[in-house]
N, C-alpha and C. Protein backbone atom coordinates (compact mmCIF):
# COMPACT_ATOMS: atom_id res chain seq x y z
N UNK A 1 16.59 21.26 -7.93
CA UNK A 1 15.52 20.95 -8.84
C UNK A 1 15.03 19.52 -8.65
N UNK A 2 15.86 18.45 -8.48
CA UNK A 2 15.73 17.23 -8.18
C UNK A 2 14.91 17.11 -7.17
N UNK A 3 15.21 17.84 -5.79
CA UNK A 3 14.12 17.83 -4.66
C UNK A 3 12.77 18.09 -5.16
N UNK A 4 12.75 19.14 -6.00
CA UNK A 4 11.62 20.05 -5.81
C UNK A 4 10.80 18.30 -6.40
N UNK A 5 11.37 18.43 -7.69
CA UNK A 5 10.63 17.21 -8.58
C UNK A 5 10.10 16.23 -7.89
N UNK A 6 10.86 15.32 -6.73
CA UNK A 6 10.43 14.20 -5.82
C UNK A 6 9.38 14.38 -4.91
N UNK A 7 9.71 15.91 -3.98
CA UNK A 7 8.18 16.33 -3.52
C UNK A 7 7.17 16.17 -3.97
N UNK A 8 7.48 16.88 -5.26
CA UNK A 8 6.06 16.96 -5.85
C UNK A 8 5.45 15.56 -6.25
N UNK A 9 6.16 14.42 -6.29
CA UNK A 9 6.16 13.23 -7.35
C UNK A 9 5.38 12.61 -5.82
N UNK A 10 6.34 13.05 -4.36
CA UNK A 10 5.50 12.24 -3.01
C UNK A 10 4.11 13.20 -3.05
N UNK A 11 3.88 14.09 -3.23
CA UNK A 11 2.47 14.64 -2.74
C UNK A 11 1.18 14.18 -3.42
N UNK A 12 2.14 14.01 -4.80
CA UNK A 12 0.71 13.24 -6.05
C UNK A 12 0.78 11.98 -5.61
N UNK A 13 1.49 11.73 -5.01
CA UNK A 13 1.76 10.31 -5.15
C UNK A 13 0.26 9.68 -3.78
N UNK A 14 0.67 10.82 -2.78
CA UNK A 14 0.21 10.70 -1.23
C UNK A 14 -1.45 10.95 -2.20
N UNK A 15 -1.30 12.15 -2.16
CA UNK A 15 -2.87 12.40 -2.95
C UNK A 15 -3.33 11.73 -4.04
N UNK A 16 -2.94 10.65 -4.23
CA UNK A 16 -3.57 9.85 -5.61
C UNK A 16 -4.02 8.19 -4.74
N UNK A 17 -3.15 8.17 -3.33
CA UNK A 17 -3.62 7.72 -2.57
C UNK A 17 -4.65 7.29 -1.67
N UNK A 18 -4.60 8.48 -1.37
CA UNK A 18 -5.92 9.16 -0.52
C UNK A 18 -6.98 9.26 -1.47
N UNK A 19 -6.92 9.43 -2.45
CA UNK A 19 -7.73 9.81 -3.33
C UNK A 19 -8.49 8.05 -3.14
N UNK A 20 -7.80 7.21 -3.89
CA UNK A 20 -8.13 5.72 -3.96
C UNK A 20 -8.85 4.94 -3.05
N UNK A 21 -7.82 5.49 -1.65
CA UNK A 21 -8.75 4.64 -0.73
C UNK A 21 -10.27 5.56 0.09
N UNK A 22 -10.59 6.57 -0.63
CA UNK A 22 -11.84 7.62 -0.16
C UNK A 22 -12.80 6.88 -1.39
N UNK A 23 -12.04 6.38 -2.38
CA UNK A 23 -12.90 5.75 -3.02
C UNK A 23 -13.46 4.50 -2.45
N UNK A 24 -12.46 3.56 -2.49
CA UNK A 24 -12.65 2.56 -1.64
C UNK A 24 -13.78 2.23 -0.91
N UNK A 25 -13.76 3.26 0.08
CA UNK A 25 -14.39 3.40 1.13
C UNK A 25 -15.78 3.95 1.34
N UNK A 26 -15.87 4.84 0.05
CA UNK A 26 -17.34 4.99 -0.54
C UNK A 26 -18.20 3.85 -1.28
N UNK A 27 -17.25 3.01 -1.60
CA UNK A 27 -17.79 1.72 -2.45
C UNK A 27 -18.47 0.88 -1.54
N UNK A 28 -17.31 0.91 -0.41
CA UNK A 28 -17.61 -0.34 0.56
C UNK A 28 -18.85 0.16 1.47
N UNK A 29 -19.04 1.57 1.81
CA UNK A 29 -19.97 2.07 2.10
C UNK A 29 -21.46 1.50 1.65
N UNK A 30 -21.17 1.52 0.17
CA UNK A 30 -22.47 2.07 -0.68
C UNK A 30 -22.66 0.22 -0.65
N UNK A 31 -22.30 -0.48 -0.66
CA UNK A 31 -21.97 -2.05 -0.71
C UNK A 31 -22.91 -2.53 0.60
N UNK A 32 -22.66 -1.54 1.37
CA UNK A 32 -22.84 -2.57 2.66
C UNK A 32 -24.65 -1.59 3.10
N UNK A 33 -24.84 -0.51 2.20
CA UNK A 33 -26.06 0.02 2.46
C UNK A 33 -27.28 -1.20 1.39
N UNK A 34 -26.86 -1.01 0.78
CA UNK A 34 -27.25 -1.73 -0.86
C UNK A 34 -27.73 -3.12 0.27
N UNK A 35 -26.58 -4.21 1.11
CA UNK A 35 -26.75 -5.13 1.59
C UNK A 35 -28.07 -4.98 2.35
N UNK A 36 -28.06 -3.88 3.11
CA UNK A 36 -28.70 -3.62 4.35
C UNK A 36 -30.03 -3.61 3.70
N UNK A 37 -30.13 -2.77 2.63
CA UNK A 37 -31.96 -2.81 2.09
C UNK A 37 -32.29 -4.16 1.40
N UNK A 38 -31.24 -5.04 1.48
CA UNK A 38 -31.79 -6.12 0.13
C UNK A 38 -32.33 -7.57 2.11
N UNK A 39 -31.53 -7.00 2.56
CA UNK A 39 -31.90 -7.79 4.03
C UNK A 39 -33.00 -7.15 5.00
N UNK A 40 -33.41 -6.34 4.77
CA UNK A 40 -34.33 -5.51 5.37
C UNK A 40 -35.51 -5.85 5.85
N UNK A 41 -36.14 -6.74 4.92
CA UNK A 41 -37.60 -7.58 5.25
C UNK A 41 -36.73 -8.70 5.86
N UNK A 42 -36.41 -9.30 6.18
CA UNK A 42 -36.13 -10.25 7.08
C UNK A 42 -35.32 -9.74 8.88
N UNK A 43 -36.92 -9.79 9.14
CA UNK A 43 -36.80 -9.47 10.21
C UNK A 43 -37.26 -9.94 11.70
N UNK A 44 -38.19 -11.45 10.98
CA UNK A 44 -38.90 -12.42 12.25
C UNK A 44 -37.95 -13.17 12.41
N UNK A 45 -37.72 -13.62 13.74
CA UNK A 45 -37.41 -14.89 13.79
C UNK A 45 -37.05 -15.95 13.42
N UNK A 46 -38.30 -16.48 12.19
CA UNK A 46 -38.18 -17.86 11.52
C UNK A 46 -37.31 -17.61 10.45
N UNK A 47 -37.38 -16.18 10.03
CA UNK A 47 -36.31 -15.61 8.42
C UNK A 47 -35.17 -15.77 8.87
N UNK A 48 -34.89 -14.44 9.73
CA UNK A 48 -33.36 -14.58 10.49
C UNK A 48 -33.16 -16.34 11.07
N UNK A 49 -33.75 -16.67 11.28
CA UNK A 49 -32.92 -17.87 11.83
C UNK A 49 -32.66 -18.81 10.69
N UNK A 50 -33.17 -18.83 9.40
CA UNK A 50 -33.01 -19.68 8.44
C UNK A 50 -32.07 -18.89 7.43
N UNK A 51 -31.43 -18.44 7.82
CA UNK A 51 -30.63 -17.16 6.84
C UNK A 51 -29.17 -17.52 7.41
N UNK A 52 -29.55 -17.65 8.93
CA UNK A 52 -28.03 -17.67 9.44
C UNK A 52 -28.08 -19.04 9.46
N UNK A 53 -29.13 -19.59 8.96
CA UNK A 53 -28.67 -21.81 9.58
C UNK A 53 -27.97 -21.91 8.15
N UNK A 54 -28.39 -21.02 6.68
CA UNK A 54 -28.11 -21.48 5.15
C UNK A 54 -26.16 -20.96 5.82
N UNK A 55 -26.08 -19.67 6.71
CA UNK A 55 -24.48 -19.02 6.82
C UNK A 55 -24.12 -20.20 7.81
N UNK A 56 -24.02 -20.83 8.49
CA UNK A 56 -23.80 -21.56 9.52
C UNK A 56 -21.94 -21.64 9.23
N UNK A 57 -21.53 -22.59 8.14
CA UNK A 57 -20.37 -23.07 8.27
C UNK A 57 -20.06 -22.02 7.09
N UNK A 58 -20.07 -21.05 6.91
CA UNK A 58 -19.19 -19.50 6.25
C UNK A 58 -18.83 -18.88 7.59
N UNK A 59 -17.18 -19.27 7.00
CA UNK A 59 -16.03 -18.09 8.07
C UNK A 59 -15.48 -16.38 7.17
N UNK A 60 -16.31 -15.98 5.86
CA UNK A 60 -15.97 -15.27 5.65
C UNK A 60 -16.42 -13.77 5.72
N UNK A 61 -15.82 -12.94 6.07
CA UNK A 61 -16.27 -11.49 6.30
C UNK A 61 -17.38 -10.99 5.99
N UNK A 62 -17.75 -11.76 4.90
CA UNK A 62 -19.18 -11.11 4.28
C UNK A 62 -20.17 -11.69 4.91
N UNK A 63 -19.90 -13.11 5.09
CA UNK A 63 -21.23 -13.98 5.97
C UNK A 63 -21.12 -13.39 7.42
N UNK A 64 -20.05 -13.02 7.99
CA UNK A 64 -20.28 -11.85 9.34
C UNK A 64 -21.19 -10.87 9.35
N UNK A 65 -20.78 -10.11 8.05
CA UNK A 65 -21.38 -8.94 8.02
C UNK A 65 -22.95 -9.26 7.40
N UNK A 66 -23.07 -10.27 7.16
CA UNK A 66 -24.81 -10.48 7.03
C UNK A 66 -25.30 -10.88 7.93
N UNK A 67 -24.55 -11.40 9.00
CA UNK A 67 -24.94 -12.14 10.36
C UNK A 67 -24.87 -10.75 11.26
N UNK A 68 -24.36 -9.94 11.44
CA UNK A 68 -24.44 -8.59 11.96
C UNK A 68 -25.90 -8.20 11.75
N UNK A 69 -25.99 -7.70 10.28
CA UNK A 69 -27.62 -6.99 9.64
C UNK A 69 -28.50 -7.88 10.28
N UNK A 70 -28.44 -9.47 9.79
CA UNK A 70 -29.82 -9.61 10.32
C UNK A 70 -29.83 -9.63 12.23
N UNK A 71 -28.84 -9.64 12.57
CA UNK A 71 -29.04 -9.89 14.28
C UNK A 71 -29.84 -8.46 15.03
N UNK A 72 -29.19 -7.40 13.78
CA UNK A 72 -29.79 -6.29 14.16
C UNK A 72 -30.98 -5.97 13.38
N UNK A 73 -31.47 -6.51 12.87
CA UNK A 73 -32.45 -6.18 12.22
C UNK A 73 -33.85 -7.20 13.07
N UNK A 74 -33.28 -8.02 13.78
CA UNK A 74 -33.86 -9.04 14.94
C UNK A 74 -34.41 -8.60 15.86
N UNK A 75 -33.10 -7.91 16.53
CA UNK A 75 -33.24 -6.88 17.79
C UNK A 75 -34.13 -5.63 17.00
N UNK A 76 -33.98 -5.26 16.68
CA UNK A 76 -34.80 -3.96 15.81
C UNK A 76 -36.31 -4.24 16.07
N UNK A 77 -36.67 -5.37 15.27
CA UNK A 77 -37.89 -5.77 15.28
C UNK A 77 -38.31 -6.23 16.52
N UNK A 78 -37.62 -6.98 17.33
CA UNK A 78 -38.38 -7.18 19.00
C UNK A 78 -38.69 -6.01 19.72
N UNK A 79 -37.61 -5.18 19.65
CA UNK A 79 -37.59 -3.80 20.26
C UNK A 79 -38.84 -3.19 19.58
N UNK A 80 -39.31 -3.09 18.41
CA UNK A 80 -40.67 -2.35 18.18
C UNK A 80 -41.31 -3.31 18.59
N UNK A 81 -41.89 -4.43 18.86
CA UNK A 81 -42.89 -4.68 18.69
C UNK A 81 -43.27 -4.97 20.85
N UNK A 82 -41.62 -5.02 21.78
CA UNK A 82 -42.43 -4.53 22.70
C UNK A 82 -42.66 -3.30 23.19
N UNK A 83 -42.24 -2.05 22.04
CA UNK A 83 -42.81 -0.61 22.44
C UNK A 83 -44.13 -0.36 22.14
N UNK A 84 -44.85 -1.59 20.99
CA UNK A 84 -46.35 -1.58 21.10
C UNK A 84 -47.34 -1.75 21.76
């Protein structure tokens, strides 16, 4: 009976887990879409480059990940404008 009880105590345990970090991971998802539209119009040159001169001396994950969006949102915009 003792076994049975501990199984069951690891499976909720595993699945209350999983459960948490699917949350997690929808948050961080929905976090980093949310980022992406609020950076979206900045997409010349003079924006992006004054965006990353304000990130310059930020070593933290988040100033990466805004330095990511706009680099691609850079490239994005050169790329359309020499398919015009």
């Amino acid at each position: 009976m003792n076994r049975n009880a501990n199984t069951h105590r690891s499976a909720t345990q595993l699945w209350t887990g999983l459960r948490d970090e699917l949350r997690t991971r929808r948050q961080a998802r929905a976090a980093h879409r949310t980022l992406e539209l609020e950076l979206a119009t900045y997409t010349t040159p003079n924006d992006v480059d004054d965006l990353l001169a304000a990130l310059r001396d930020e070593d933290s994950a988040s100033a990466e990940e805004i330095r990511n969006i706009l680099t691609r949102n850079l490239q994005q915009s050169t790329s359309l404008s020499l398919a015009s």
